[in-house]
N, C-alpha and C. Protein backbone atom coordinates (compact mmCIF):
# COMPACT_ATOMS: atom_id res chain seq x y z
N UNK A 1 2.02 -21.29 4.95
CA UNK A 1 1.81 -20.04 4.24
C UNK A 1 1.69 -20.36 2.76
N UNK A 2 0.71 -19.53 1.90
CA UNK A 2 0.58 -19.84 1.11
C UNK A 2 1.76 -19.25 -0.25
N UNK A 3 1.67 -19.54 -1.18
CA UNK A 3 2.59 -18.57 -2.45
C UNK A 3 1.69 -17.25 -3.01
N UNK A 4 2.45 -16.28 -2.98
CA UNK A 4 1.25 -14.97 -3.63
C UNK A 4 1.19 -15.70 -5.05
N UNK A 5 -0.40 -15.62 -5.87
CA UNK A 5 -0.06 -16.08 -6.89
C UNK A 5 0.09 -14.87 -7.94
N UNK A 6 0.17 -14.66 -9.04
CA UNK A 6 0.31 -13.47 -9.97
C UNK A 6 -1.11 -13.05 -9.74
N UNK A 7 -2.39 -13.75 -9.96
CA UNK A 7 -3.55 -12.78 -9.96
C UNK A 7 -3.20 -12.08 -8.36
N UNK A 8 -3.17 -12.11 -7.39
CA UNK A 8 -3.23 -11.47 -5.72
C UNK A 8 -2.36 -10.84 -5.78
N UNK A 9 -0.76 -10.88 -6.47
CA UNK A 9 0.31 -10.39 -6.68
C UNK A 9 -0.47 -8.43 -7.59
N UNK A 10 -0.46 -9.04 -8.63
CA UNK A 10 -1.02 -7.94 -9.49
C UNK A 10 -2.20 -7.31 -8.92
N UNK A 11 -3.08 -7.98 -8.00
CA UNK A 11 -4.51 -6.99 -7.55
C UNK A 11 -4.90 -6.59 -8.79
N UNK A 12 -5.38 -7.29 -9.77
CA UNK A 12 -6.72 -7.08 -11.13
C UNK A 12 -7.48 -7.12 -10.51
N UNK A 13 -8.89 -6.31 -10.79
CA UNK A 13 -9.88 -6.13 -10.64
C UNK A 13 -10.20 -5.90 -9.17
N UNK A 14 -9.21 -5.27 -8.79
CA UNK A 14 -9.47 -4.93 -7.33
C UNK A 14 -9.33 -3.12 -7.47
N UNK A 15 -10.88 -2.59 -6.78
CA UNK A 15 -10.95 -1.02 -6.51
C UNK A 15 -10.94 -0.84 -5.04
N UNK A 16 -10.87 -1.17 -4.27
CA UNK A 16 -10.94 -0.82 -3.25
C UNK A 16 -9.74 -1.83 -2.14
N UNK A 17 -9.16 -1.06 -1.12
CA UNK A 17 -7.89 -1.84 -0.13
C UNK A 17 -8.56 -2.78 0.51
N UNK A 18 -9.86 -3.05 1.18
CA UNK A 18 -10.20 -4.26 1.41
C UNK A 18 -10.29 -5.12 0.52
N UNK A 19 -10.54 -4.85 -0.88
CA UNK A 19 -10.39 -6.38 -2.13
C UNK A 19 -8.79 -6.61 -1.67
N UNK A 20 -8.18 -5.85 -1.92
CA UNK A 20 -6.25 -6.24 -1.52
C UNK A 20 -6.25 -7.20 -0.27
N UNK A 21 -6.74 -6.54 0.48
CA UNK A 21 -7.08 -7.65 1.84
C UNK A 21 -7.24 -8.94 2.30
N UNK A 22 -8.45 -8.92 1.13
CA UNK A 22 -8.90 -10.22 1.36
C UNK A 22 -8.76 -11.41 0.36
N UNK A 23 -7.82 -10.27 -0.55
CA UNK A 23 -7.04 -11.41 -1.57
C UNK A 23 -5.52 -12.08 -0.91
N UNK A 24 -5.35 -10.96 -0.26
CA UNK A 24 -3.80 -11.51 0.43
C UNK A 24 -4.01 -12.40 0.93
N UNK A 25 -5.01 -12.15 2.07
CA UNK A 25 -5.64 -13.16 3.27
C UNK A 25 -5.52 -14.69 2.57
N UNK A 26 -6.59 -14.60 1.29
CA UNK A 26 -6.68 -15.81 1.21
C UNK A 26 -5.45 -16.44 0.26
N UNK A 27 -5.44 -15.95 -0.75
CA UNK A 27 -4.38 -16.06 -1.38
C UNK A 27 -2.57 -16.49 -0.81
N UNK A 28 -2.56 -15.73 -0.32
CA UNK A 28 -0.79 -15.59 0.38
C UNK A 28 -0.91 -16.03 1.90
N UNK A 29 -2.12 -15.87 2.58
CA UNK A 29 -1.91 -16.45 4.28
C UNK A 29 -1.58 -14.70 5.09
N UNK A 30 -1.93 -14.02 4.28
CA UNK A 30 -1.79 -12.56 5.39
C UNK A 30 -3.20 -12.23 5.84
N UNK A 31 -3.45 -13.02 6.78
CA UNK A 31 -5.04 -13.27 7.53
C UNK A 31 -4.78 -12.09 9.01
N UNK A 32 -3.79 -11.54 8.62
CA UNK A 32 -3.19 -10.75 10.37
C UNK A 32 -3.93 -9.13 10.04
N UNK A 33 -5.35 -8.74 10.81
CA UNK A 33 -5.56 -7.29 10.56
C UNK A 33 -4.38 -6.45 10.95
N UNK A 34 -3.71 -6.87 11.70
CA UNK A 34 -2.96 -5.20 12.10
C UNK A 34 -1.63 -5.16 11.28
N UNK A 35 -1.60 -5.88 10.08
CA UNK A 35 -1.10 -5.69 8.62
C UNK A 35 -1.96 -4.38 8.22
N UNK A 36 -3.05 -3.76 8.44
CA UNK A 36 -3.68 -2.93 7.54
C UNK A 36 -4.11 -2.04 8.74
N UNK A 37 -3.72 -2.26 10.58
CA UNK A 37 -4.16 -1.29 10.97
C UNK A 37 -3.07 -0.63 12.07
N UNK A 38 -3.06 0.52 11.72
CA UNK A 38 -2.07 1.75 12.71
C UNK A 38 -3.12 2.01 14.14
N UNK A 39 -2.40 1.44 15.20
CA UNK A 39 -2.13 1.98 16.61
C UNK A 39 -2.13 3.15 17.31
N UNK A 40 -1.58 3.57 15.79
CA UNK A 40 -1.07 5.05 15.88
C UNK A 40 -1.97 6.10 15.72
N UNK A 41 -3.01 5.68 14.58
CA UNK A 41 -4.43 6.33 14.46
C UNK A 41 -4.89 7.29 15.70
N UNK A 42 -5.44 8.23 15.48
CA UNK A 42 -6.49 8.69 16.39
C UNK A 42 -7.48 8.10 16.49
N UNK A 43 -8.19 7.79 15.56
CA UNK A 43 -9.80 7.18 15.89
C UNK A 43 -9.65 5.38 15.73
N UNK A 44 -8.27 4.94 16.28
CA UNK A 44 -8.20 3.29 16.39
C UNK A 44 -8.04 3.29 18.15
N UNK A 45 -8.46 2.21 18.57
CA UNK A 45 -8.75 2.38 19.88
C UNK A 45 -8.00 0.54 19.66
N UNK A 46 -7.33 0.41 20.89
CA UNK A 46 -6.48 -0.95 21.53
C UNK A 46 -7.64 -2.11 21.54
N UNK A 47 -8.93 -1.94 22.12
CA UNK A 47 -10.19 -2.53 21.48
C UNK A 47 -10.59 -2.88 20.21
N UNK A 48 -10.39 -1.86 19.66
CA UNK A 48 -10.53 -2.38 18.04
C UNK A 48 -8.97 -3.53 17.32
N UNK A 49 -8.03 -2.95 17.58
CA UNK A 49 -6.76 -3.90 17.74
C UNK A 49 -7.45 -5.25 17.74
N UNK A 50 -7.50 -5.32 19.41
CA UNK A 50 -8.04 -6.93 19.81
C UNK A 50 -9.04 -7.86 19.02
N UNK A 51 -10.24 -6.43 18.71
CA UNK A 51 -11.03 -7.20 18.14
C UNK A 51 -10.94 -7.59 16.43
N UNK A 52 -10.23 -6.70 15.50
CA UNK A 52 -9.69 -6.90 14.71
C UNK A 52 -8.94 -8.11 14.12
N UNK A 53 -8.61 -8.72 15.13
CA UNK A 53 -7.72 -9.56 15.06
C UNK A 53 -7.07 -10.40 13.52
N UNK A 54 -8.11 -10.80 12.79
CA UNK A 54 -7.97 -11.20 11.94
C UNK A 54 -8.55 -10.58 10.19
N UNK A 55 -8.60 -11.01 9.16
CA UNK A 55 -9.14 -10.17 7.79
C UNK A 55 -10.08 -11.08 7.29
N UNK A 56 -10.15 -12.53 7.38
CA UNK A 56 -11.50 -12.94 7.05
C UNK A 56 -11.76 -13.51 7.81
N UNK A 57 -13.20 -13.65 8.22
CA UNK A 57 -14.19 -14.94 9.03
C UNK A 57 -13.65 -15.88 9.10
N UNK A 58 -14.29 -16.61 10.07
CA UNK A 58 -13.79 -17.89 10.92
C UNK A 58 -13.90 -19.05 9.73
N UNK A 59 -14.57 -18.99 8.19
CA UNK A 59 -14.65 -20.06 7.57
C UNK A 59 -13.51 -19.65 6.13
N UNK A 60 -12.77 -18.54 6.51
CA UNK A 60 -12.29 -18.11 5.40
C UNK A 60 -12.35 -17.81 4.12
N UNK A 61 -13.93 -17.25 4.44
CA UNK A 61 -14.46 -16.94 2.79
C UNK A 61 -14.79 -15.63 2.25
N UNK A 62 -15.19 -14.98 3.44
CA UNK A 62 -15.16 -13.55 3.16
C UNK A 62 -14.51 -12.31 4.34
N UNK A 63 -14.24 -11.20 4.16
CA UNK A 63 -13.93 -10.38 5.15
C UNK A 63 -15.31 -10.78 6.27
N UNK A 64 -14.03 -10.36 7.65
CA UNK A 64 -14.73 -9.89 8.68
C UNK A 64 -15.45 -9.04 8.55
N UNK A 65 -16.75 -8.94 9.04
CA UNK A 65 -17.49 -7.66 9.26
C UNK A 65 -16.81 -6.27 9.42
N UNK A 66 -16.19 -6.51 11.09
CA UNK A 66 -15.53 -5.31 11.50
C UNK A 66 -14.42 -4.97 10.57
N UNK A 67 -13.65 -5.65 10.52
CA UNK A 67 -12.57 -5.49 9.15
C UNK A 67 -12.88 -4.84 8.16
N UNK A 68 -14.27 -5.20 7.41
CA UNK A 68 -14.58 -4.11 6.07
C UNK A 68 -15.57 -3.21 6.25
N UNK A 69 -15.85 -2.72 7.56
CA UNK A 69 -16.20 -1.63 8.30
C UNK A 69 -15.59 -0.52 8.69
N UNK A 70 -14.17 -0.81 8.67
CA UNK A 70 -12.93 0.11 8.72
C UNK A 70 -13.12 0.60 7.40
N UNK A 71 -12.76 2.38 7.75
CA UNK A 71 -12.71 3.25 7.03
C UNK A 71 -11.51 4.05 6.88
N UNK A 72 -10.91 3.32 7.81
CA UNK A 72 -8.93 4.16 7.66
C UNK A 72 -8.57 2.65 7.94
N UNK A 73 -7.55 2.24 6.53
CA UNK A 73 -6.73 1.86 6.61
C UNK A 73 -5.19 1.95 6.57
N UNK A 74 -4.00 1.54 7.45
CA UNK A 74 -3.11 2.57 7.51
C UNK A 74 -1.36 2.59 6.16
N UNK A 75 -2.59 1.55 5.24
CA UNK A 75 -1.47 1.67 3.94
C UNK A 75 -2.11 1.81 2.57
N UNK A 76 -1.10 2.20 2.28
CA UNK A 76 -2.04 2.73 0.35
C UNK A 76 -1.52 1.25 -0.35
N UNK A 77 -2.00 0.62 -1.70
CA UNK A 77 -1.51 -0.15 -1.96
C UNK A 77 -1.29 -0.41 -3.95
N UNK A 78 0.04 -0.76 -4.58
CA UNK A 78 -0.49 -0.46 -5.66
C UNK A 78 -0.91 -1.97 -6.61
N UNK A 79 -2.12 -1.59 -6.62
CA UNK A 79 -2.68 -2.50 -7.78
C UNK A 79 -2.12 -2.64 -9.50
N UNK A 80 -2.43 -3.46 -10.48
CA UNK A 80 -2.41 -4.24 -11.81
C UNK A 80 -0.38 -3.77 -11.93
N UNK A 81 0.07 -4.48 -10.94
CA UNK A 81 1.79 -4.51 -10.98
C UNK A 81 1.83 -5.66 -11.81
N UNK A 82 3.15 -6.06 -12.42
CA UNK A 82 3.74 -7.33 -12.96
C UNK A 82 4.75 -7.20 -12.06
N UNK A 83 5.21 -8.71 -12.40
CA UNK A 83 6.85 -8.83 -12.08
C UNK A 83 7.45 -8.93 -13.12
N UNK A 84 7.68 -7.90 -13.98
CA UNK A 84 8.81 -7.56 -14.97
C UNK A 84 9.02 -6.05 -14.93
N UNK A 85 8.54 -5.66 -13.37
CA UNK A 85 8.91 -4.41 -12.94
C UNK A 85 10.22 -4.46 -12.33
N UNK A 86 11.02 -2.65 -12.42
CA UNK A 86 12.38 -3.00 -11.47
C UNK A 86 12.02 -3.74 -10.23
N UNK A 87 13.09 -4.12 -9.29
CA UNK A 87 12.91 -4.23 -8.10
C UNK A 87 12.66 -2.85 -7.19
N UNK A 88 13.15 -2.00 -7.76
CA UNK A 88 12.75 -0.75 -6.99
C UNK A 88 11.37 0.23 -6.71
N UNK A 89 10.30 -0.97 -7.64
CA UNK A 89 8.91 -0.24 -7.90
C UNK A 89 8.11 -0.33 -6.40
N UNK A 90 7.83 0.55 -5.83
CA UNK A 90 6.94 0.80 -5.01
C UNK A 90 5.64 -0.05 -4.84
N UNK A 91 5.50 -0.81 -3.55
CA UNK A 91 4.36 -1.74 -3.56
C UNK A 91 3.04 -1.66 -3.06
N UNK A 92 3.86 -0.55 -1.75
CA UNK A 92 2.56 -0.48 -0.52
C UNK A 92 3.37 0.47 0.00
N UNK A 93 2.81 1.31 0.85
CA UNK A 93 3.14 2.22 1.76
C UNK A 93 2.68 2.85 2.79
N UNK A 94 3.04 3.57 3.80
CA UNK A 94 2.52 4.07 5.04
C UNK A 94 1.74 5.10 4.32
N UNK A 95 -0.11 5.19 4.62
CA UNK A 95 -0.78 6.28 4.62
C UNK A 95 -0.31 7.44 4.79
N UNK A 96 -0.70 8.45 4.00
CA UNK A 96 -0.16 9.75 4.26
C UNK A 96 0.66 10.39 3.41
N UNK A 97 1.33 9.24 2.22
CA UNK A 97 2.59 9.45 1.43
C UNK A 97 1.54 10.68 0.24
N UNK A 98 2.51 12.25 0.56
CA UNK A 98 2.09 12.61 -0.92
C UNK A 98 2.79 13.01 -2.25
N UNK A 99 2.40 13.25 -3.32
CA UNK A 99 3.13 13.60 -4.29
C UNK A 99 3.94 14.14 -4.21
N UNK A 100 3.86 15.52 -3.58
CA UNK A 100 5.63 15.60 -3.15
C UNK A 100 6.57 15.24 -2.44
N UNK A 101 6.54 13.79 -1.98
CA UNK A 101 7.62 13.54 -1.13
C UNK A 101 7.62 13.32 -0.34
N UNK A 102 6.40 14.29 0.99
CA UNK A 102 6.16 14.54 2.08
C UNK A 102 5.05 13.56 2.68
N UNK A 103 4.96 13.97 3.95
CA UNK A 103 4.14 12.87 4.29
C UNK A 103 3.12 13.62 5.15
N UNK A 104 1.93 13.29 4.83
CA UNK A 104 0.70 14.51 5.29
C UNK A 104 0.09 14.16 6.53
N UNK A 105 0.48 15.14 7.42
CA UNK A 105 -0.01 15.11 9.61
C UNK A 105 -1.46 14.14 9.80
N UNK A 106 -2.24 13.93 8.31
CA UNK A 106 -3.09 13.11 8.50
C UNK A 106 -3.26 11.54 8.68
N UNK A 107 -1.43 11.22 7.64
CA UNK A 107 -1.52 10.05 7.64
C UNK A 107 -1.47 9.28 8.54
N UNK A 108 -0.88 7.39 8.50
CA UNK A 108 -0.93 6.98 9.29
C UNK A 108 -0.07 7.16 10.34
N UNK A 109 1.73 8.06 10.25
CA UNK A 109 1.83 8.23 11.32
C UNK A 109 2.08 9.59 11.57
N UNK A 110 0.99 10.20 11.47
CA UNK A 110 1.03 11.87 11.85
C UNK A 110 1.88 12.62 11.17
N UNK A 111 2.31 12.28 9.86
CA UNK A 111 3.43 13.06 8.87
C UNK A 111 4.94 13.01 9.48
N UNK A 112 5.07 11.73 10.68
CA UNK A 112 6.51 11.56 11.05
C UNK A 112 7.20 10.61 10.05
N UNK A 113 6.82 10.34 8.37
CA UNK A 113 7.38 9.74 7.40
C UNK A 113 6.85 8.33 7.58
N UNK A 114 7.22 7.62 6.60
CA UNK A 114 6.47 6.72 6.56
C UNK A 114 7.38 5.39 6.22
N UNK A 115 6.60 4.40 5.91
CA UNK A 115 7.67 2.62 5.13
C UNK A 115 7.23 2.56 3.80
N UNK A 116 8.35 1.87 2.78
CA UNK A 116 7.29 2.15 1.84
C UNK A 116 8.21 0.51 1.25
N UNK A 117 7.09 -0.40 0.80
CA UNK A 117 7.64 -1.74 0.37
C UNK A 117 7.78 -1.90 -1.06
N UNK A 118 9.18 -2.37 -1.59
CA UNK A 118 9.72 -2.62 -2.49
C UNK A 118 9.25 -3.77 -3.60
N UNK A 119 9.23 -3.72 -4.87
CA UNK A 119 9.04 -4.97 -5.79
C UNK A 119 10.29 -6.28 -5.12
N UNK A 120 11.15 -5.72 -5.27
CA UNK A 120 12.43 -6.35 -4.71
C UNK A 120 12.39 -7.38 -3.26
N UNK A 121 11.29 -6.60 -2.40
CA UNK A 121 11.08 -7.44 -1.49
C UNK A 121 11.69 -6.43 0.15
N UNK A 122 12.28 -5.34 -0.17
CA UNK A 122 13.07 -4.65 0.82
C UNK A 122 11.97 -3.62 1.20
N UNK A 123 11.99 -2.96 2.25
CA UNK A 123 11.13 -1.97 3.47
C UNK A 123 12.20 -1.29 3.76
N UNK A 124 11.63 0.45 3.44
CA UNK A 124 12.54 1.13 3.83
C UNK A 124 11.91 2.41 4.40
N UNK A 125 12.32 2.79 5.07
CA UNK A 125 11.38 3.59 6.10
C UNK A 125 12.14 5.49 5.86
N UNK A 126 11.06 6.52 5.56
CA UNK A 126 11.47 7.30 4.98
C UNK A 126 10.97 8.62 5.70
N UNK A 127 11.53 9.56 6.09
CA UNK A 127 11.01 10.98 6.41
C UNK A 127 10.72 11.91 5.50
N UNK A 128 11.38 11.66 4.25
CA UNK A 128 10.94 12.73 3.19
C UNK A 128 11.67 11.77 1.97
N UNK A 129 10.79 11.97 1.16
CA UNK A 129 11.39 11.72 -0.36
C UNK A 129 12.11 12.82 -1.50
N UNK A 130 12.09 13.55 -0.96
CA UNK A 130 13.14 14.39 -1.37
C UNK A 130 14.74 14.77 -1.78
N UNK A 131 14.85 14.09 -0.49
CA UNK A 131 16.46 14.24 -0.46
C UNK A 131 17.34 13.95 -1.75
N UNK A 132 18.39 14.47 -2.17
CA UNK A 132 19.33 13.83 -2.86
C UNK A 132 18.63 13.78 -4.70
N UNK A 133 17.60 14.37 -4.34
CA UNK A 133 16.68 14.80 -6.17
C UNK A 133 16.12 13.80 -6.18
N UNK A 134 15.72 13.06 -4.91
CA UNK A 134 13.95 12.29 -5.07
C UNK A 134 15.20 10.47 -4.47
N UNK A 135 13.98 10.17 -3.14
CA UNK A 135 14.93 9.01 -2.90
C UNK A 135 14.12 7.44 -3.87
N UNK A 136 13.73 7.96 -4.62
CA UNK A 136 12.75 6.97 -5.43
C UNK A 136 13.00 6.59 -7.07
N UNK A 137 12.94 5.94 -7.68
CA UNK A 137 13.35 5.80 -8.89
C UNK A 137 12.15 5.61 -9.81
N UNK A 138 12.19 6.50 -10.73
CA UNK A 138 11.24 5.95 -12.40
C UNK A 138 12.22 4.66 -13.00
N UNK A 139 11.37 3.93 -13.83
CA UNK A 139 11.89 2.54 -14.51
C UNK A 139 12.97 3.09 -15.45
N UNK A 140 12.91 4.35 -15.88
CA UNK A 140 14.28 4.08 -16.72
C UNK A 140 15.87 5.19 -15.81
N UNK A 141 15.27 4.88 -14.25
CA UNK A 141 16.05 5.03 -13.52
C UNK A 141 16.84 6.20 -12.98
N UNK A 142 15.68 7.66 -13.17
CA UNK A 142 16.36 8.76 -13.15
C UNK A 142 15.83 8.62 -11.61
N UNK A 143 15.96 9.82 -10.68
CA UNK A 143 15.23 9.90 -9.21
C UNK A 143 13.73 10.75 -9.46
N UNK A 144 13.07 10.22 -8.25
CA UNK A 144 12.13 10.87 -8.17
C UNK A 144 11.55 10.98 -6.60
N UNK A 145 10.53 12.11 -5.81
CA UNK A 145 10.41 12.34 -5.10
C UNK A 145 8.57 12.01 -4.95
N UNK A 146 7.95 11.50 -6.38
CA UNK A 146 6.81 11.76 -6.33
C UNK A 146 6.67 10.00 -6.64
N UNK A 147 6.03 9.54 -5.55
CA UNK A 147 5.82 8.22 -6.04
C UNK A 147 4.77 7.57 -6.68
N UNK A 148 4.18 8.55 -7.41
CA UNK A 148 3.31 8.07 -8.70
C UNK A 148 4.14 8.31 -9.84
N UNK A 149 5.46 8.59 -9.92
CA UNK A 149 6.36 8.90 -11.02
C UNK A 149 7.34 7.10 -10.95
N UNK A 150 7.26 6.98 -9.77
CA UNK A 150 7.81 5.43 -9.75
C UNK A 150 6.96 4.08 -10.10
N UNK A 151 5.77 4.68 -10.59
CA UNK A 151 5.02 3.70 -11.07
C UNK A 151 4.36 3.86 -12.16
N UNK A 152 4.13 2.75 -13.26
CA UNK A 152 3.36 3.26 -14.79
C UNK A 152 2.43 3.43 -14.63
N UNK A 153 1.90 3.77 -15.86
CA UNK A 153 0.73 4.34 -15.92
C UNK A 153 -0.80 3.65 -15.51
N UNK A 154 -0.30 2.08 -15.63
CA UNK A 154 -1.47 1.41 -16.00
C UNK A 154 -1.59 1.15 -14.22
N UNK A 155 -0.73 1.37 -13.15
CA UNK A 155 -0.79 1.30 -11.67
C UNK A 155 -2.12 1.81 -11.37
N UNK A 156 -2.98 1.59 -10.42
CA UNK A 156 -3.91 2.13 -9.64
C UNK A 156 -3.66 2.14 -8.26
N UNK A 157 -3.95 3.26 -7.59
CA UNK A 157 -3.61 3.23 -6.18
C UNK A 157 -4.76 2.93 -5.50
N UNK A 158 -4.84 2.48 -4.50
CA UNK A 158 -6.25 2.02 -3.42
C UNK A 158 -5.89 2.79 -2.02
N UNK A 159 -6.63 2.55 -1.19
CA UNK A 159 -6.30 3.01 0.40
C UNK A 159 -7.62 3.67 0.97
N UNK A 160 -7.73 3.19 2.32
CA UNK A 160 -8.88 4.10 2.83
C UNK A 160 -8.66 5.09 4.21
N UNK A 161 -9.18 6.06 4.28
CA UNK A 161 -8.76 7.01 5.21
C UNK A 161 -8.22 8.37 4.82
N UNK A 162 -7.88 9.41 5.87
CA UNK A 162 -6.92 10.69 5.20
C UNK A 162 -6.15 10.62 5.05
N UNK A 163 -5.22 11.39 4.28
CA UNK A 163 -4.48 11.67 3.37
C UNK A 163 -4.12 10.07 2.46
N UNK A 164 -4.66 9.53 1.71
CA UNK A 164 -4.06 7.85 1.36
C UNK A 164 -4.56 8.85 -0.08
N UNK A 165 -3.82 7.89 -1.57
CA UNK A 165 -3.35 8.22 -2.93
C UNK A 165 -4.51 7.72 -3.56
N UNK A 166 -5.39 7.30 -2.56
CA UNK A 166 -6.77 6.41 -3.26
C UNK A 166 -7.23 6.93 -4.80
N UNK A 167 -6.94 6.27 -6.04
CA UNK A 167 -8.09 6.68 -7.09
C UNK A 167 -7.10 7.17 -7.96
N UNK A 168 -5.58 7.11 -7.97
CA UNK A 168 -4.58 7.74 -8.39
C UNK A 168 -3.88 7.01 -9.38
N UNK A 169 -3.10 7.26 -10.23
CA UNK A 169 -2.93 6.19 -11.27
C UNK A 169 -1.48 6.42 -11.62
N UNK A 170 -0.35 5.68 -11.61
CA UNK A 170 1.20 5.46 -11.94
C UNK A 170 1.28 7.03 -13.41
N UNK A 171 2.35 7.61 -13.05
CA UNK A 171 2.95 8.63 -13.85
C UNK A 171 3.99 8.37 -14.68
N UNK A 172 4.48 7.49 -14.23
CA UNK A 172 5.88 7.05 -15.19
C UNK A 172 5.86 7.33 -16.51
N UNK A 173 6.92 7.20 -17.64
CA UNK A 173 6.45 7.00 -18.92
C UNK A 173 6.64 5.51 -19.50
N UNK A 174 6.47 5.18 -19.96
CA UNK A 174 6.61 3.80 -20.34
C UNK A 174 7.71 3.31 -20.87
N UNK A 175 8.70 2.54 -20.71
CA UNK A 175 9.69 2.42 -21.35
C UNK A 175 9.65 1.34 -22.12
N UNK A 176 10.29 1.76 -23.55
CA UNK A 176 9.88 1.01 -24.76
C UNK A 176 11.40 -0.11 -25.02
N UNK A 177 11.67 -1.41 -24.64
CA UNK A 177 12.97 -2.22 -25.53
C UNK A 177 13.18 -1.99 -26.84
């Protein structure tokens, strides 16, 4: 397996969740499609699974065909991160996650809540972000329920399919030392 390096880590110059893809792939060794595809889908069929199998071609240079033919993918992902973010900054998440908290009947698993992966490295799997005055944190550590408030400004969100944050950009405010 490879090391994520900071450019694949950060996703620069990546607009779209297949660039994320096929930077992981090559970059880090996450060559596994059903990293990016839900089962759970309506319009994914156990066929597509199989044939999916992998995120780039057999010479490892570019996406699979079928792979960047997919039009629902089943996680949002956030692009131009550092690591001199908390550990608590939001990385990737189950399709569907919306601004308020909730998780929309479109996403990837039918609005039964979603996973959502940590800077820190931790997966935590959520029915509502709400609870308790937001189960999510802004950087200077108040709660929040809206997880474009857990990320700065300069974040871009990616994702393909319904309900995904695609085109969306970190809310936080910036915190100044």
């Amino acid at each position: 397996m490879h090391m994520i390096t900071r450019s694949s880590f950060r996703g620069k110059g990546v607009t779209e969740i297949h660039d994320v893809a096929r930077e992981l792939a090559m970059e880090a060794g996450l060559n596994v499609a059903t990293a990016w595809i839900s089962g759970l889908e309506p319009s994914t069929t156990e066929q597509e699974i199989e044939r999916d199998s992998t995120v780039l071609d057999e010479r490892r240079e570019s996406l699979r065909p079928e792979f960047a033919a997919r039009d629902v993918i089943a996680v949002d992902y956030a692009t131009h991160l550092n690591m001199s973010l908390p550990s608590t900054t939001p990385i990737a998440w189950t399709r569907g996650l919306r601004e308020d908290g909730t998780w929309d009947k479109q996403g990837s698993l039918g609005g039964a809540g979603g996973y959502i992966v940590f800077m820190g490295g931790n997966v935590t799997y959520y029915e509502n972000l709400n609870a308790g005055g937001g189960q999510l944190r802004r950087a200077d550590g108040t709660r929040t329920a809206n997880i474009l408030e857990a990320l700065p400004p300069e974040v871009r969100v990616v994702g393909a399919g319904p309900g995904t944050l695609h085109g969306t950009q970190g809310k936080a405010p910036e915190i100044t030392p």
